[in-house]
C-alpha atoms as a PDB file:
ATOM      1  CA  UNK A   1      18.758 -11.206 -62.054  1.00  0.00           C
ATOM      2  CA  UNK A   2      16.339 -13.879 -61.202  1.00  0.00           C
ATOM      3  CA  UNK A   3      12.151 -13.663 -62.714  1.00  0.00           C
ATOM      4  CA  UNK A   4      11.130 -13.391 -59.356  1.00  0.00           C
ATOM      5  CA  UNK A   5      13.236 -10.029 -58.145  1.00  0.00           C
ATOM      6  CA  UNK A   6      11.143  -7.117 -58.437  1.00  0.00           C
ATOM      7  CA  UNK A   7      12.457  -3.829 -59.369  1.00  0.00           C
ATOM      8  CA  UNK A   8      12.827  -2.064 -55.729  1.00  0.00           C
ATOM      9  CA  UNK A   9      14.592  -5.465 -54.856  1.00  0.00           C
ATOM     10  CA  UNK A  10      17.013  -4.973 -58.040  1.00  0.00           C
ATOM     11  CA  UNK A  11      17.718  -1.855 -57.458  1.00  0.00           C
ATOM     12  CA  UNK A  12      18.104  -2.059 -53.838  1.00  0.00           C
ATOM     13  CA  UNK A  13      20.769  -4.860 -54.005  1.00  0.00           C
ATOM     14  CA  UNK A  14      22.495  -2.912 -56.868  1.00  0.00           C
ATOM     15  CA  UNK A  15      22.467  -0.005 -54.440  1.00  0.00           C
ATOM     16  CA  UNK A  16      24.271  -1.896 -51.408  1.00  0.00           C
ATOM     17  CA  UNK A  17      26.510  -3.111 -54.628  1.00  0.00           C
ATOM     18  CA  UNK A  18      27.620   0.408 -55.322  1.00  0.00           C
ATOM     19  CA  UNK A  19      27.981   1.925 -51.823  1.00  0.00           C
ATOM     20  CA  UNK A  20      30.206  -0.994 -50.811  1.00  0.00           C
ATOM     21  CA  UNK A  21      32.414  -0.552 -53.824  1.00  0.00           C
ATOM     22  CA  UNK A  22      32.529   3.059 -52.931  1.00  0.00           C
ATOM     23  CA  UNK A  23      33.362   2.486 -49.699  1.00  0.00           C
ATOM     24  CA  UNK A  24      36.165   0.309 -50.618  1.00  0.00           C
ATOM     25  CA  UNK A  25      37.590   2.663 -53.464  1.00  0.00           C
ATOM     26  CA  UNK A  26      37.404   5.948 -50.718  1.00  0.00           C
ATOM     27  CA  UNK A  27      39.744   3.956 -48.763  1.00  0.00           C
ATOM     28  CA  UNK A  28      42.013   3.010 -51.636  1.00  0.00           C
ATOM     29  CA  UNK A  29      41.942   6.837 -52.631  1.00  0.00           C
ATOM     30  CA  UNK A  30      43.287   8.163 -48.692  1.00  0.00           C
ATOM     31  CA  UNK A  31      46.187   6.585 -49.646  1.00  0.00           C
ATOM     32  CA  UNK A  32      49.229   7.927 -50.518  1.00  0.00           C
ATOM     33  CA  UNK A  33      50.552   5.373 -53.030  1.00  0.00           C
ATOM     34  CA  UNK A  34      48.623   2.429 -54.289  1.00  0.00           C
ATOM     35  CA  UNK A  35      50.747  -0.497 -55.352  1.00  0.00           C
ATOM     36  CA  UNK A  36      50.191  -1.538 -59.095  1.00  0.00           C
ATOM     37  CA  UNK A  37      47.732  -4.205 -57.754  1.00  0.00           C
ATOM     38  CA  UNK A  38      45.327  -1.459 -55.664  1.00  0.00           C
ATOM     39  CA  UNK A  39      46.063   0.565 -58.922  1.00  0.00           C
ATOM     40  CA  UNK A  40      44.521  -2.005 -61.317  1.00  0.00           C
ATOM     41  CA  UNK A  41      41.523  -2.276 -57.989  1.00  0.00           C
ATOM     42  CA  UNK A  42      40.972   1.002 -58.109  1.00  0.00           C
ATOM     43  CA  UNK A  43      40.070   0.643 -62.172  1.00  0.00           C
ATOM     44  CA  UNK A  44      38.336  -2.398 -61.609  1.00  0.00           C
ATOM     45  CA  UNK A  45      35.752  -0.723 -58.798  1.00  0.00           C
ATOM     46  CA  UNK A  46      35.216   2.360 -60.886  1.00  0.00           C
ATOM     47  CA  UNK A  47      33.823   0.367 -63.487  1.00  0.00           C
ATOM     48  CA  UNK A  48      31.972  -2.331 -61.434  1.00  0.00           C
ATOM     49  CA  UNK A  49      30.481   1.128 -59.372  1.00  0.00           C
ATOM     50  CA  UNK A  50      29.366   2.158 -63.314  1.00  0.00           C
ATOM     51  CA  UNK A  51      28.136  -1.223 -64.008  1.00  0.00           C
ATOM     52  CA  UNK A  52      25.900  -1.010 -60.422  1.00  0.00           C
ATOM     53  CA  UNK A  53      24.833   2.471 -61.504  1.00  0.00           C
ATOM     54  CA  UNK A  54      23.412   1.685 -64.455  1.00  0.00           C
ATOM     55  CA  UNK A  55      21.403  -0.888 -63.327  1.00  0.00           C
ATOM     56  CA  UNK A  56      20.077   1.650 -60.178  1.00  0.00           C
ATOM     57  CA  UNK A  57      19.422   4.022 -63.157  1.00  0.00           C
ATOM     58  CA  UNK A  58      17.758   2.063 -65.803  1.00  0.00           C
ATOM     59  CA  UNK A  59      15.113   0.307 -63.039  1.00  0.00           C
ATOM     60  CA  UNK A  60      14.339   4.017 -62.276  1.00  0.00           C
ATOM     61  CA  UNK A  61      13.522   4.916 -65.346  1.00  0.00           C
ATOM     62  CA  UNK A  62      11.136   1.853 -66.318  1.00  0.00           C
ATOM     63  CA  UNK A  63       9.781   2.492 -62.798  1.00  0.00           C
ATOM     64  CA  UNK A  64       9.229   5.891 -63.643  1.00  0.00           C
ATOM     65  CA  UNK A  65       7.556   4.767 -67.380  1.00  0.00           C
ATOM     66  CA  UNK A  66       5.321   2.081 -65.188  1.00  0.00           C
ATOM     67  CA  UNK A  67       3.660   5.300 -62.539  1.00  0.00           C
ATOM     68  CA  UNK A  68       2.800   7.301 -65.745  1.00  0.00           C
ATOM     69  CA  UNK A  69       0.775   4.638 -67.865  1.00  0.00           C
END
């Protein structure tokens, strides 16, 4: 995250982030076998989807703090 990012552009960038890995992992899921390779994806984008998550949550909580001082 560079200095110069504000929080709405953090958290708007980790929100694209999480909607395209969702996106990707809802396709993976129609199937009706995944390969050990789109197995070991699928593990991969559920945690990258946390990571992104996170982030969207912890920027709306100091956001939050900042509107109440």
């Amino acid at each position: 995250m560079e200095q110069s990012e504000s929080k709405e552009d953090i958290y708007n960038r980790a929100k694209i982030q999480h909607a395209t890995l969702d996106r990707r992992l809802l396709m993976l899921m129609k199937k009706h076998y995944l390969t050990d390779d789109e197995e070991m994806e699928v593990k991969v984008l559920k945690k990258k989807k946390l990571y992104f998550k996170d982030i969207m949550e912890r920027v709306g909580k100091e956001s939050r703090k900042g509107d109440k001082v």
